[in-house]
PDB file of N, CA and C in Angstrom:
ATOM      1  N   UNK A   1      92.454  90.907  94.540  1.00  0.00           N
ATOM      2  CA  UNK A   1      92.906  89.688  93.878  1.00  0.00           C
ATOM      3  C   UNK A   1      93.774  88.888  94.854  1.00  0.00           C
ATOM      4  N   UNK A   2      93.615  87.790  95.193  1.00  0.00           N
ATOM      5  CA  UNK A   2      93.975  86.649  96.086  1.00  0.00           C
ATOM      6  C   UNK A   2      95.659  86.702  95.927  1.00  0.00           C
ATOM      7  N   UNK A   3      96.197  86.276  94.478  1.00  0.00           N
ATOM      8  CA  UNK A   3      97.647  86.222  94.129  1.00  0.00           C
ATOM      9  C   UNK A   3      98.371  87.446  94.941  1.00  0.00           C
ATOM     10  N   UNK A   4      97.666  88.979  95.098  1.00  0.00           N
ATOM     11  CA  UNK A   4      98.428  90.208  94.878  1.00  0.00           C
ATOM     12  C   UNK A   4      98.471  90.243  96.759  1.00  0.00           C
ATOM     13  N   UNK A   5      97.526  89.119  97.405  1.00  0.00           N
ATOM     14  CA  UNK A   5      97.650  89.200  98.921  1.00  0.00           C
ATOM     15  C   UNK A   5      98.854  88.276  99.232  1.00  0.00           C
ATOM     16  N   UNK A   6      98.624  87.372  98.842  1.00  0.00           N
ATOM     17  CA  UNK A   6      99.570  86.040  98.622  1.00  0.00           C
ATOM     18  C   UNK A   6     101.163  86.802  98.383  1.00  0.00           C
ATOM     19  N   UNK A   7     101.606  87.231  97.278  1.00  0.00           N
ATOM     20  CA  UNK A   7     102.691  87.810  96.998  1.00  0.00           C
ATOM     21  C   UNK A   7     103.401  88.829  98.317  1.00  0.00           C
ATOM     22  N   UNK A   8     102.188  89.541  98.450  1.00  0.00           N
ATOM     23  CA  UNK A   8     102.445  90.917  99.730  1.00  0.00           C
ATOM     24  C   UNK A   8     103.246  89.932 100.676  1.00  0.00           C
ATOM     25  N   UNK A   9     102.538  89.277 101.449  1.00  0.00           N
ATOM     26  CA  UNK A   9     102.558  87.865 102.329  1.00  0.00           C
ATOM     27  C   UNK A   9     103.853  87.605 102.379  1.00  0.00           C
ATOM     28  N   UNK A  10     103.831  86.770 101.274  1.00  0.00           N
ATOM     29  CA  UNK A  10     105.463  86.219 101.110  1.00  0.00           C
ATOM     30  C   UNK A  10     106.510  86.731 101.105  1.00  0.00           C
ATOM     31  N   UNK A  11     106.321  88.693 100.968  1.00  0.00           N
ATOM     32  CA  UNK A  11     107.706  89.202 100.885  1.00  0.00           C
ATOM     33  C   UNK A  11     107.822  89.817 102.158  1.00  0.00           C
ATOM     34  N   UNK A  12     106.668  89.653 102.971  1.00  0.00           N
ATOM     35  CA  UNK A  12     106.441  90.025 104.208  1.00  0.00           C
ATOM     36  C   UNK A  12     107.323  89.394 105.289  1.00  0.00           C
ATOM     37  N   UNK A  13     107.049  88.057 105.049  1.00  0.00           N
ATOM     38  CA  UNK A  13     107.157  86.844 106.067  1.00  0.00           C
ATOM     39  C   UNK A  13     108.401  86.401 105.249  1.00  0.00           C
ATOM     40  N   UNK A  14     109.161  86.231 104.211  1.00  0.00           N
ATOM     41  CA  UNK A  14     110.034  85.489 103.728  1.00  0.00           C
ATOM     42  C   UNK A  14     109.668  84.126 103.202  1.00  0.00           C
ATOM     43  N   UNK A  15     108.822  83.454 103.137  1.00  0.00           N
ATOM     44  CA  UNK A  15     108.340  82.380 103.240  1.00  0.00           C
ATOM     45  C   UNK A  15     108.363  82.152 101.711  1.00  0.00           C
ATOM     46  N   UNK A  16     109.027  80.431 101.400  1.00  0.00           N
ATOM     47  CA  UNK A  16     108.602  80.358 100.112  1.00  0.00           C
ATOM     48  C   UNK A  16     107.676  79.851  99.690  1.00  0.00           C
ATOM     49  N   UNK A  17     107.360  80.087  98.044  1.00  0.00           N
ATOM     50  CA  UNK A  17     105.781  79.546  98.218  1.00  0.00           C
ATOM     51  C   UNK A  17     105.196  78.488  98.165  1.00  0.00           C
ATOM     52  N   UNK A  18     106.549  77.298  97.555  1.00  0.00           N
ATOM     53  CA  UNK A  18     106.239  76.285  97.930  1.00  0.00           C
ATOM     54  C   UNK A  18     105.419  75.953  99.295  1.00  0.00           C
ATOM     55  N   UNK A  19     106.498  76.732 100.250  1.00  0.00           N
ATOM     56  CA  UNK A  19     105.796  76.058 101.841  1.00  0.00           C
ATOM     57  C   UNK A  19     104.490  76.853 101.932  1.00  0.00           C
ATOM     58  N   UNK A  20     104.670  77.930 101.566  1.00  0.00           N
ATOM     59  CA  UNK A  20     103.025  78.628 101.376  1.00  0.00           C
ATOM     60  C   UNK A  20     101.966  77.879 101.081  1.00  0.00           C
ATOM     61  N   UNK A  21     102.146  77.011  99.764  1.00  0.00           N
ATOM     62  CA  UNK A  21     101.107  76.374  99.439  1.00  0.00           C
ATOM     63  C   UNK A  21     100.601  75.382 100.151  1.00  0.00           C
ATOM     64  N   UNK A  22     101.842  74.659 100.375  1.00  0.00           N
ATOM     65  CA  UNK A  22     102.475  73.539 101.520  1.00  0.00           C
ATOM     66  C   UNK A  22     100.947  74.032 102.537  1.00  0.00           C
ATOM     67  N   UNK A  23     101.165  74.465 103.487  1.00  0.00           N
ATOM     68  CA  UNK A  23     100.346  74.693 104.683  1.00  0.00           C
ATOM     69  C   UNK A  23      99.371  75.103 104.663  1.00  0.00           C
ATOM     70  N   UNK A  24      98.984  75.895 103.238  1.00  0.00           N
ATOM     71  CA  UNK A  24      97.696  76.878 103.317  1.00  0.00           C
ATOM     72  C   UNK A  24      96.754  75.901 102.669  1.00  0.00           C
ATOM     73  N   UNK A  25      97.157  75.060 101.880  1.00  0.00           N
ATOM     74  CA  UNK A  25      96.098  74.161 101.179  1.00  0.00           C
ATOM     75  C   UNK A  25      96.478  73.105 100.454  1.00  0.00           C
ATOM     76  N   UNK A  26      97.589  71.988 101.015  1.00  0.00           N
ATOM     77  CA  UNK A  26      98.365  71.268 100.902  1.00  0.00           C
ATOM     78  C   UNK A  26      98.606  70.860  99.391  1.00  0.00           C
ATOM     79  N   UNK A  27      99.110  72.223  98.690  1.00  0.00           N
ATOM     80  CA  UNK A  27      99.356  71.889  97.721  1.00  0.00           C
ATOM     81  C   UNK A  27     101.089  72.801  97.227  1.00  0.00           C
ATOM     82  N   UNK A  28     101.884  72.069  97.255  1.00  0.00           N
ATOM     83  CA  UNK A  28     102.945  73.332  96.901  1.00  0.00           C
ATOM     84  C   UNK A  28     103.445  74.400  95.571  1.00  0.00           C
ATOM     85  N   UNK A  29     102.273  73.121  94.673  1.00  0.00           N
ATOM     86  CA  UNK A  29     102.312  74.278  92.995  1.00  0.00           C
ATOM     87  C   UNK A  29     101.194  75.178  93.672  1.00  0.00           C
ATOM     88  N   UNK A  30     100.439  75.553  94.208  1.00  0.00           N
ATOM     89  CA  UNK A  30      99.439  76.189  94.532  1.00  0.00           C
ATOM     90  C   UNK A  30      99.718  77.627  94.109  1.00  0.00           C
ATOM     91  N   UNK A  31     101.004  78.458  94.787  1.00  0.00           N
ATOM     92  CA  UNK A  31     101.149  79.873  94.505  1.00  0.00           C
ATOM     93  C   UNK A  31     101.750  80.039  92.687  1.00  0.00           C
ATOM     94  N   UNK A  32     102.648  78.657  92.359  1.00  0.00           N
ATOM     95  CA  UNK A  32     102.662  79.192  90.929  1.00  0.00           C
ATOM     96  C   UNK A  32     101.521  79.047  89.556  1.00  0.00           C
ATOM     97  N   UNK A  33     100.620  77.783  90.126  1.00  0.00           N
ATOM     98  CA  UNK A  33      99.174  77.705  89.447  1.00  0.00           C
ATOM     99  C   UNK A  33      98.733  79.077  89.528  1.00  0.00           C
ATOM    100  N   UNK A  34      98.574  79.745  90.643  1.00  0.00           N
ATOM    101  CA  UNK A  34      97.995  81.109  90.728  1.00  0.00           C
ATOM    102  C   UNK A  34      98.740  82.171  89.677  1.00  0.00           C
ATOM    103  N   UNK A  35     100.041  82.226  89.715  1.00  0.00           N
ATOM    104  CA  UNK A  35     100.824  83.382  89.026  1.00  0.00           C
ATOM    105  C   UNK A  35     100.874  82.873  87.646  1.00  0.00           C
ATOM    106  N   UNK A  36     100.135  81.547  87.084  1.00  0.00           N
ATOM    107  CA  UNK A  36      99.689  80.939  85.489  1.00  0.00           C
ATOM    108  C   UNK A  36      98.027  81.349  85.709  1.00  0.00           C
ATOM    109  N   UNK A  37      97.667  82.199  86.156  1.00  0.00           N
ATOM    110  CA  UNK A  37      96.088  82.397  85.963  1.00  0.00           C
ATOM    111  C   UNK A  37      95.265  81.403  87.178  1.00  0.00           C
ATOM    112  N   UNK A  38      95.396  80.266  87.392  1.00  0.00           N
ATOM    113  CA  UNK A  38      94.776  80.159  88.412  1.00  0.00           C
ATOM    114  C   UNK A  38      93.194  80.646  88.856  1.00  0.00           C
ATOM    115  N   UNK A  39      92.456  80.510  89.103  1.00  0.00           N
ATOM    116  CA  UNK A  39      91.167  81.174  89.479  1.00  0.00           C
ATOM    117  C   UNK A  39      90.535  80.524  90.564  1.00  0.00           C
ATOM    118  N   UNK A  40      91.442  80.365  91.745  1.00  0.00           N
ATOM    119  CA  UNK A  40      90.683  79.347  93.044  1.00  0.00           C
ATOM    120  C   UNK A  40      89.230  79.592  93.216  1.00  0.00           C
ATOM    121  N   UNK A  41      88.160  79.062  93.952  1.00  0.00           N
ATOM    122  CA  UNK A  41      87.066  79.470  94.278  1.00  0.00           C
ATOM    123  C   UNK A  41      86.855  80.115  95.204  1.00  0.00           C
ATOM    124  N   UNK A  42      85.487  80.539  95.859  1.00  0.00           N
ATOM    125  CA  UNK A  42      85.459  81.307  96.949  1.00  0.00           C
ATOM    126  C   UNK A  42      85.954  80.391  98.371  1.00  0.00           C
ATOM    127  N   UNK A  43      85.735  79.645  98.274  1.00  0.00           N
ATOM    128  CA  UNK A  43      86.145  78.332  99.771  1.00  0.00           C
ATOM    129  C   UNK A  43      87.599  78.320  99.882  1.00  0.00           C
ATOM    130  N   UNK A  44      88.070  78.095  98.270  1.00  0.00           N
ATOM    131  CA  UNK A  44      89.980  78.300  98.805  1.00  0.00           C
ATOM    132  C   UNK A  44      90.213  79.558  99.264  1.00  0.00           C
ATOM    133  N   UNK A  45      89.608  80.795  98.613  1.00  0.00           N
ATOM    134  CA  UNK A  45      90.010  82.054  98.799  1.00  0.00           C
ATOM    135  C   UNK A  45      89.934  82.117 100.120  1.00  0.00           C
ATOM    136  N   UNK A  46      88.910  81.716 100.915  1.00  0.00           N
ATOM    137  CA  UNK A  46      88.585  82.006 102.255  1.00  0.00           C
ATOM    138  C   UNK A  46      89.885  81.007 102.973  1.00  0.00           C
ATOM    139  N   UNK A  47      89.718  80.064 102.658  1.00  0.00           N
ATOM    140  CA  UNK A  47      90.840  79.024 103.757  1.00  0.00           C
ATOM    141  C   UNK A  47      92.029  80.004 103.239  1.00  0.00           C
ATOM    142  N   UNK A  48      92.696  79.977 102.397  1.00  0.00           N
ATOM    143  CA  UNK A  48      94.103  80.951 102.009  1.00  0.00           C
ATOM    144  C   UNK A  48      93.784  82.031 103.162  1.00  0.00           C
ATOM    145  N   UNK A  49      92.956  83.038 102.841  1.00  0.00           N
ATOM    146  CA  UNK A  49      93.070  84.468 103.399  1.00  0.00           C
ATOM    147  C   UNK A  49      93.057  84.020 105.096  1.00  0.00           C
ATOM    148  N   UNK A  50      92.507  82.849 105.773  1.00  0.00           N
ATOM    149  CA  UNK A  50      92.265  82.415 107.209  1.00  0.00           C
ATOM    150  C   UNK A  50      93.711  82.109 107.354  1.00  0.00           C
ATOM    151  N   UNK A  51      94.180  81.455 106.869  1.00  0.00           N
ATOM    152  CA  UNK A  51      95.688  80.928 106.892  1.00  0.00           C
ATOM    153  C   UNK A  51      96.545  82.258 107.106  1.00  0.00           C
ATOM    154  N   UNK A  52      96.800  82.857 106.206  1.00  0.00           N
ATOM    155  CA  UNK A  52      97.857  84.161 106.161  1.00  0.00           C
ATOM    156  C   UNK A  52      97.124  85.093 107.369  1.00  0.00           C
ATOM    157  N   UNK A  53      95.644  84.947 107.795  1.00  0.00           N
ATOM    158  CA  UNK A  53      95.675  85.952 108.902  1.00  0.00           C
ATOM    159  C   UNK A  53      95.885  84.774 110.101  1.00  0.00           C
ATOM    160  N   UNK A  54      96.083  83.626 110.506  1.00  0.00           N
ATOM    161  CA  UNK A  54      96.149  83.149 111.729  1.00  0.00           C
ATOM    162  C   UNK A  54      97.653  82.978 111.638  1.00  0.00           C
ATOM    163  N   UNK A  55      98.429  82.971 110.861  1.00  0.00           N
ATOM    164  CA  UNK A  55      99.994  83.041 110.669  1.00  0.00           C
ATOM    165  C   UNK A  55     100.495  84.042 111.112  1.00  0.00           C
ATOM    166  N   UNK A  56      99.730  85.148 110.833  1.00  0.00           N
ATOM    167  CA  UNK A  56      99.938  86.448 111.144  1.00  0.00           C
ATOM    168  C   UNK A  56      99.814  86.561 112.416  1.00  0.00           C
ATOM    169  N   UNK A  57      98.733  86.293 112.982  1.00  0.00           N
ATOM    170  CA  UNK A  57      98.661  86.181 115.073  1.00  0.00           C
ATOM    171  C   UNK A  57      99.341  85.549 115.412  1.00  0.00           C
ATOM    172  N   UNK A  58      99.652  84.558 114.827  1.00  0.00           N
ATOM    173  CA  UNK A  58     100.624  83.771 115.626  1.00  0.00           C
ATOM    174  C   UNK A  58     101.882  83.935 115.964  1.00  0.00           C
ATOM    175  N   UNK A  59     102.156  85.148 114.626  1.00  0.00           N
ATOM    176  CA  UNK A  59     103.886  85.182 114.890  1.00  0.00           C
ATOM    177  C   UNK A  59     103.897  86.908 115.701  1.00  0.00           C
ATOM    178  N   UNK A  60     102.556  87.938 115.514  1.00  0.00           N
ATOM    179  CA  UNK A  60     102.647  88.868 116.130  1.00  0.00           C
ATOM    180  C   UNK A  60     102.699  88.400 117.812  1.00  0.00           C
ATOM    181  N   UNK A  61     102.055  87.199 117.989  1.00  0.00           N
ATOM    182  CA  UNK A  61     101.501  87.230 119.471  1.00  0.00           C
ATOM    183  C   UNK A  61     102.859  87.056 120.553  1.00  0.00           C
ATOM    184  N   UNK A  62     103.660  86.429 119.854  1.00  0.00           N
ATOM    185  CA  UNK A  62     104.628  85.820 120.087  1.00  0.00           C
ATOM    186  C   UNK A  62     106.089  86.629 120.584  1.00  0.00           C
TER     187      UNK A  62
END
């Protein structure tokens, strides 16, 4: 489930989810639409999950 990666994420990185939404799919209700049910499609799911893994290289590479 997309939300339960999203959540991991955020307590990972600190990040709030405003800015989460902010960057991942320029929307900043984005992570609390999700935690009201929410049901993105497969295209957001994919851009979200690309986002949190190139965030992720970027700050490991570093």
């Amino acid at each position: 489930m997309l939300i339960r990666k999203i959540e991991k994420f955020l307590r990972r990185t600190g990040m709030p989810p405003t800015k989460f939404g902010r960057l991942a799919v320029r929307d900043p209700g984005f992570v609390r639409e999700l935690r009201n049910g929410r049901e993105p499609g497969i295209r957001m799911e994919r851009r979200v999950e690309h986002f949190m893994n190139e965030f992720g290289e970027a700050h490991h590479a570093g």
